[in-house]
C-alpha atoms as a PDB file:
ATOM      1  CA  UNK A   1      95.590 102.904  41.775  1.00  0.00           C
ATOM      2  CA  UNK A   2      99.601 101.873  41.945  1.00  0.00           C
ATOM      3  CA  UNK A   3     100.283 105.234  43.145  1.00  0.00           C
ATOM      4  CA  UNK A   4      97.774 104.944  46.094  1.00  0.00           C
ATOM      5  CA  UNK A   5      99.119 101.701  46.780  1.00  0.00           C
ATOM      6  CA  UNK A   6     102.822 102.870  46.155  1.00  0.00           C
ATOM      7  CA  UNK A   7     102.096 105.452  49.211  1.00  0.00           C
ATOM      8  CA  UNK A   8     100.825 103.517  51.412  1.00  0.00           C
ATOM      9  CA  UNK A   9     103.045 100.939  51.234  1.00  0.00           C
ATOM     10  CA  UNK A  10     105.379 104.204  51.671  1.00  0.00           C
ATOM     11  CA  UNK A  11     103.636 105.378  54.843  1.00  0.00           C
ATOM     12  CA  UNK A  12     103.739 101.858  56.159  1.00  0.00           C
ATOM     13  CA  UNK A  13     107.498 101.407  55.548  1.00  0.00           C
ATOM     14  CA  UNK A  14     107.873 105.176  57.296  1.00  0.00           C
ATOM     15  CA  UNK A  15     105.690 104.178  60.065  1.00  0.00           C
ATOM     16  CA  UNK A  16     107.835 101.072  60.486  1.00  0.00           C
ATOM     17  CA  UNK A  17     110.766 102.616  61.008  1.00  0.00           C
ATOM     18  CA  UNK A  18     109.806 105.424  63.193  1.00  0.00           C
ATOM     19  CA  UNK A  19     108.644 102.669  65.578  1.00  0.00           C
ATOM     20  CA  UNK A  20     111.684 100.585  65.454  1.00  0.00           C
ATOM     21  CA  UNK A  21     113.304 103.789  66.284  1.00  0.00           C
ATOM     22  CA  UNK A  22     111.545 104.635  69.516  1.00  0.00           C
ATOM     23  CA  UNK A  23     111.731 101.632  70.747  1.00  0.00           C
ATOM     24  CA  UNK A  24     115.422 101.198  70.309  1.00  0.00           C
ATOM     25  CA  UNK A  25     115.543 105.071  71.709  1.00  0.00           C
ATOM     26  CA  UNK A  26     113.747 103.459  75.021  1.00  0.00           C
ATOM     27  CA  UNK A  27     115.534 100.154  75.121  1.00  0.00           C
ATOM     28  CA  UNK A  28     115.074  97.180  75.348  1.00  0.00           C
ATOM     29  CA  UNK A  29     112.568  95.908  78.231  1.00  0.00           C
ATOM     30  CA  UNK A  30     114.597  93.431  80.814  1.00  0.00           C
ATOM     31  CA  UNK A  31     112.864  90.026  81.593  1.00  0.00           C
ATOM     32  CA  UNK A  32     112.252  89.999  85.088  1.00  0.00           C
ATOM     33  CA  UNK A  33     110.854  86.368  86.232  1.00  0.00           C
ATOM     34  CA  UNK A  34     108.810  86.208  89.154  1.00  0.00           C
ATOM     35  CA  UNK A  35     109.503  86.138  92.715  1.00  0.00           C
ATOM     36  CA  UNK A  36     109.786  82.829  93.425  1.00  0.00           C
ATOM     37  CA  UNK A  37     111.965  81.967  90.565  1.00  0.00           C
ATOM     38  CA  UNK A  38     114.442  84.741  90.891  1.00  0.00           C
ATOM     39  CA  UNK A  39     117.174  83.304  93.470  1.00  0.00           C
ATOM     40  CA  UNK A  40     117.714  80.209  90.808  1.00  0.00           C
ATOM     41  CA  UNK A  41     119.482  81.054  87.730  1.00  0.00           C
ATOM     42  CA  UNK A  42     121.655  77.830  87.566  1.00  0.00           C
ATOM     43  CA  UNK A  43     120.192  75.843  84.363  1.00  0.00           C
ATOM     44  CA  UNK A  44     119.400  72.000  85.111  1.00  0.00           C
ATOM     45  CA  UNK A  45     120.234  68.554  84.230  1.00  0.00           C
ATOM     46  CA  UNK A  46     116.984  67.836  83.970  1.00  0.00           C
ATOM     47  CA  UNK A  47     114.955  69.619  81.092  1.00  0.00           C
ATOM     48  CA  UNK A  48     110.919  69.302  81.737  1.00  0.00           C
ATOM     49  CA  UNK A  49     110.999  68.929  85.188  1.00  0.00           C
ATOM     50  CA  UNK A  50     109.360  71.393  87.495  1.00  0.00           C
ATOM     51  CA  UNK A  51     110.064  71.703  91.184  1.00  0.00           C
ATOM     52  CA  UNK A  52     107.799  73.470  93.463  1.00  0.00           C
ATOM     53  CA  UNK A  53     109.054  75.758  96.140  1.00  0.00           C
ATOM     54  CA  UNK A  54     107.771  75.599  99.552  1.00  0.00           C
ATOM     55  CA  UNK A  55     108.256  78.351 102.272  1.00  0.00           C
ATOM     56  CA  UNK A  56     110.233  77.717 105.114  1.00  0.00           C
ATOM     57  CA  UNK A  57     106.866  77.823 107.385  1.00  0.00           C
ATOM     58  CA  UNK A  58     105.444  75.408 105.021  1.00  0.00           C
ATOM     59  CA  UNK A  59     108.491  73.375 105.425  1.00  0.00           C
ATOM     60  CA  UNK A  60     108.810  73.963 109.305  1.00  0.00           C
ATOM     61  CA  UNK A  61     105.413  72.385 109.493  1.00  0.00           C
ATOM     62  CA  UNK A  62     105.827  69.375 107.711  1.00  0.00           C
ATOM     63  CA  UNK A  63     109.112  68.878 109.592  1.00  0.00           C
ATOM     64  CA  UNK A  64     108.583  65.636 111.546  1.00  0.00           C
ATOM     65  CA  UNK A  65     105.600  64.507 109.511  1.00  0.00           C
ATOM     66  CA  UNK A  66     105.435  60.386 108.835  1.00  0.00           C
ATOM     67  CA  UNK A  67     106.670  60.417 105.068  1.00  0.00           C
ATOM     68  CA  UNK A  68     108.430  63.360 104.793  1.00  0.00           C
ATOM     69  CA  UNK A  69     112.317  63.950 104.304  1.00  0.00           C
ATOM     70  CA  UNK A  70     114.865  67.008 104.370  1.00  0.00           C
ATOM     71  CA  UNK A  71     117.838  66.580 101.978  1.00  0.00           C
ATOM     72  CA  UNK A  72     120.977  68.932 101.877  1.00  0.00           C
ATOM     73  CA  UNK A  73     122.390  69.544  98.981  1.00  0.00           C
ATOM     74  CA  UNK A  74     125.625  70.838 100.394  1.00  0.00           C
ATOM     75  CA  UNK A  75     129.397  69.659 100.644  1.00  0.00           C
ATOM     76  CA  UNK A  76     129.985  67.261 103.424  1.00  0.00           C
ATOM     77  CA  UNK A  77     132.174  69.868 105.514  1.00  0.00           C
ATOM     78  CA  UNK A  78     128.844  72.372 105.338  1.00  0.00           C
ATOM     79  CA  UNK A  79     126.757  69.377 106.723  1.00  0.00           C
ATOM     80  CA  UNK A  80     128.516  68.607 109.262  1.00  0.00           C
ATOM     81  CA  UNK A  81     128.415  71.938 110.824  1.00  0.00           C
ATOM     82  CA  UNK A  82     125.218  72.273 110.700  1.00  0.00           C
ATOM     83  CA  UNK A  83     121.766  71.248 108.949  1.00  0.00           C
ATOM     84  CA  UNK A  84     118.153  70.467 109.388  1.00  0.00           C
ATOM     85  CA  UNK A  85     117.345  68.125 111.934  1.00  0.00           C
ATOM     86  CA  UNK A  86     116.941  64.543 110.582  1.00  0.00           C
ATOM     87  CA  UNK A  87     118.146  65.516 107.090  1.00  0.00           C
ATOM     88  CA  UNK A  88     119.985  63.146 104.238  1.00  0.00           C
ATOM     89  CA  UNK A  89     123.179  64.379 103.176  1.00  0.00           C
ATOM     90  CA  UNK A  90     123.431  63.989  99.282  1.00  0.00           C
ATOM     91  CA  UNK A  91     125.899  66.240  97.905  1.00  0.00           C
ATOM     92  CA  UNK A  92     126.084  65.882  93.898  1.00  0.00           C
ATOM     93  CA  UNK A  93     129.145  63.892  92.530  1.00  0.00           C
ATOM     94  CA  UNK A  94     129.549  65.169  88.607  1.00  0.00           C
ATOM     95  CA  UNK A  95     126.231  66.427  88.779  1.00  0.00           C
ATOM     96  CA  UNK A  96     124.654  62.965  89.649  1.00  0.00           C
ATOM     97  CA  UNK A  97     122.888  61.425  93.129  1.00  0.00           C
ATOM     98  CA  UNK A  98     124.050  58.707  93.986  1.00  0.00           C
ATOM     99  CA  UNK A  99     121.502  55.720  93.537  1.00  0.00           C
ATOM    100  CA  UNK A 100     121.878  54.432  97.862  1.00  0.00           C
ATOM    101  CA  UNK A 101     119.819  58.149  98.806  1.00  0.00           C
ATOM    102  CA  UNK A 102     117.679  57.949  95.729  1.00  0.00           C
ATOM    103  CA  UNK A 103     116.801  54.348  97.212  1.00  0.00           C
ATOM    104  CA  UNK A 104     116.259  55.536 100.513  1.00  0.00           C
ATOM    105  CA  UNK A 105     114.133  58.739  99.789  1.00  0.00           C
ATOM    106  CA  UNK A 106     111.538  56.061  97.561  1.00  0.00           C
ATOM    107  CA  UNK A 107     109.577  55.441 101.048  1.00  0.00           C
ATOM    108  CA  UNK A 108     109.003  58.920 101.520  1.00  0.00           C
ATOM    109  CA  UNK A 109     105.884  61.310  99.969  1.00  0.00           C
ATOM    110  CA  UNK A 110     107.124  64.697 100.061  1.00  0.00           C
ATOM    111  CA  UNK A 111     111.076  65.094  99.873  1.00  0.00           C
ATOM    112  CA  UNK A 112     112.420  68.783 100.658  1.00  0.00           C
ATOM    113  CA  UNK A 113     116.002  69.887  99.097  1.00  0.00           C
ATOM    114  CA  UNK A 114     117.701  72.680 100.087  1.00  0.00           C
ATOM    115  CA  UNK A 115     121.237  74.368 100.800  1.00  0.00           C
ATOM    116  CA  UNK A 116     123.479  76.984 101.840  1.00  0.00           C
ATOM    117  CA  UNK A 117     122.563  80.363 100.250  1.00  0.00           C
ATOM    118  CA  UNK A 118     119.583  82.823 100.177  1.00  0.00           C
ATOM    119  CA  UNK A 119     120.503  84.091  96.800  1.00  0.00           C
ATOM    120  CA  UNK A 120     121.772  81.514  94.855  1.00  0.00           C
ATOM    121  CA  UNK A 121     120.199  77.769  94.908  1.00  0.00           C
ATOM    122  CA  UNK A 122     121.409  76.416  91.909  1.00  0.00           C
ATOM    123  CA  UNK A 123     122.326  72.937  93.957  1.00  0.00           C
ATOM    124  CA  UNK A 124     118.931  72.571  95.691  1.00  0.00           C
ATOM    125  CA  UNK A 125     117.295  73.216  92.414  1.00  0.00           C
ATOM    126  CA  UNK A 126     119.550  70.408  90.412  1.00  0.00           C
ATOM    127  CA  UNK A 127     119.107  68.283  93.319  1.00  0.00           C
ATOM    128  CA  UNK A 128     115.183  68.112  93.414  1.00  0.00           C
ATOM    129  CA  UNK A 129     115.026  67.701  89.364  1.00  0.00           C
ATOM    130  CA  UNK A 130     116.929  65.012  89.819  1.00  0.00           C
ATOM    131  CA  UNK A 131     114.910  63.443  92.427  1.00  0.00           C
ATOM    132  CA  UNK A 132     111.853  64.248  90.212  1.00  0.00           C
ATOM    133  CA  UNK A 133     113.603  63.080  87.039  1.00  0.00           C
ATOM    134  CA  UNK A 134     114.584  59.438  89.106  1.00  0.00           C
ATOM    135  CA  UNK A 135     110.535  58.966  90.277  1.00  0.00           C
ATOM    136  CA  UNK A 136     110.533  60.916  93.476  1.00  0.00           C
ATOM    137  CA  UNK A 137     106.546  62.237  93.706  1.00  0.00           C
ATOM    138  CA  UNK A 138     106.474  65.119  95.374  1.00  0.00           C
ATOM    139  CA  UNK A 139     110.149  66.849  95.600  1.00  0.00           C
ATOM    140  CA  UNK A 140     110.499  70.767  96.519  1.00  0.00           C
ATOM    141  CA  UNK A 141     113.233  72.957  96.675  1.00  0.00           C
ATOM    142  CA  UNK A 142     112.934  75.107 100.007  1.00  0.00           C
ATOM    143  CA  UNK A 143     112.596  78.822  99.999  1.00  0.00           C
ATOM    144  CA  UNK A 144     115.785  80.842 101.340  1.00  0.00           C
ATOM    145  CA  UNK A 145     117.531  77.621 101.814  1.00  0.00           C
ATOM    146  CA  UNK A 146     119.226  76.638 105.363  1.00  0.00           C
ATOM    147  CA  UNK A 147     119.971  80.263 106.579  1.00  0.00           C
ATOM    148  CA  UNK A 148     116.142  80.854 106.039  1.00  0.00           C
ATOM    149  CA  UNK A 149     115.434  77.465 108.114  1.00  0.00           C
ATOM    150  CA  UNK A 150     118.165  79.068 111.012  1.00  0.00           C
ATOM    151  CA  UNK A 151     116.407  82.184 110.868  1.00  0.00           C
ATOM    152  CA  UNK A 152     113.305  80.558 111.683  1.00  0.00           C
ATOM    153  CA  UNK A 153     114.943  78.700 114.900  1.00  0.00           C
ATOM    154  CA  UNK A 154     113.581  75.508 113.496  1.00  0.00           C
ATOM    155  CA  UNK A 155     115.322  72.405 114.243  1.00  0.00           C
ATOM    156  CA  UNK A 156     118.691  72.139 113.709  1.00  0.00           C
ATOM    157  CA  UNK A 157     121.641  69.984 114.231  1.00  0.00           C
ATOM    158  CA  UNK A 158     125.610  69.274 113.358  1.00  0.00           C
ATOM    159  CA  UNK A 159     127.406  66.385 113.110  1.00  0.00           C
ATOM    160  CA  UNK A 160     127.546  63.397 110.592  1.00  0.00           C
ATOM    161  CA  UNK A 161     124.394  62.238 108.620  1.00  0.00           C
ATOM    162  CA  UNK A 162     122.606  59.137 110.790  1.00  0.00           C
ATOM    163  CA  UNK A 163     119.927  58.878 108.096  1.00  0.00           C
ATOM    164  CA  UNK A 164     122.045  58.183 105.282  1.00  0.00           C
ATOM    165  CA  UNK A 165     122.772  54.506 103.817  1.00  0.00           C
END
């Protein structure tokens, strides 16, 4: 009885390592996260929180809509050239939003962040899990960012923020 037991625990062992072996002979599989996910690789501030994405013909829609608000998350200089029409300006000090936009966005349902780049929206992303994390209840990040919201010809302006406090 040991010596049955003594080779199977040898074919087991065997078996073990032949199939730690092939799979180190095909490599490793890479994580690829979905679509949706894949231009934000930035981690957050704010652990827990999850932020919905909404398309930019999601977002063109609810452009203009009673209780809805368009916030930039870009540098002042970026704003000022250009951004969507009606939006807050509320570029991230240290990694914090200042409490006069958080204040202001309060009266609004659905809050949309966004900013400069297709590929990389690591300060959209921060920006709406902060507004989530401070009690905002419905904040999204917007999908391709500004350049997706030009490429749309939806409306657009430059100049300094009139919304802001």
């Amino acid at each position: 009885m040991r010596q049955v037991i003594g080779e199977a625990f040898g074919v087991l062992v065997v078996g073990l390592l032949l199939a730690t072996g092939l799979g180190l002979a095909r490599g490793v599989p890479r994580y690829e996260p979905p679509a949706e996910a894949t231009s934000c690789e930035a981690p957050s501030p704010t652990e827990g929180v999850v932020t919905p994405w909404v398309s930019v013909g999601r977002a063109g829609e609810l452009h203009g809509e009673v209780g809805v608000a368009f916030v930039d998350a870009r540098d002042g200089a970026a704003f000022v050239a250009g951004h969507v029409a009606g939006a807050y300006h509320a570029p991230m000090r240290a990694g914090v939003v200042e409490d006069e936009i958080v204040e202001a966005l309060r009266g609004f349902h659905t809050v949309v962040a966004y900013c400069d780049t297709e590929g990389s929206c690591a300060a959209s992303t921060r920006l709406a899990g902060l507004l989530a994390s401070a009690g905002l209840p419905d904040v999204r990040v917007l999908e391709g960012g500004f350049p997706a919201w030009m490429d749309a010809e939806l409306p657009a302006e430059a100049g300094e923020c009139t919304a802001c406090p």
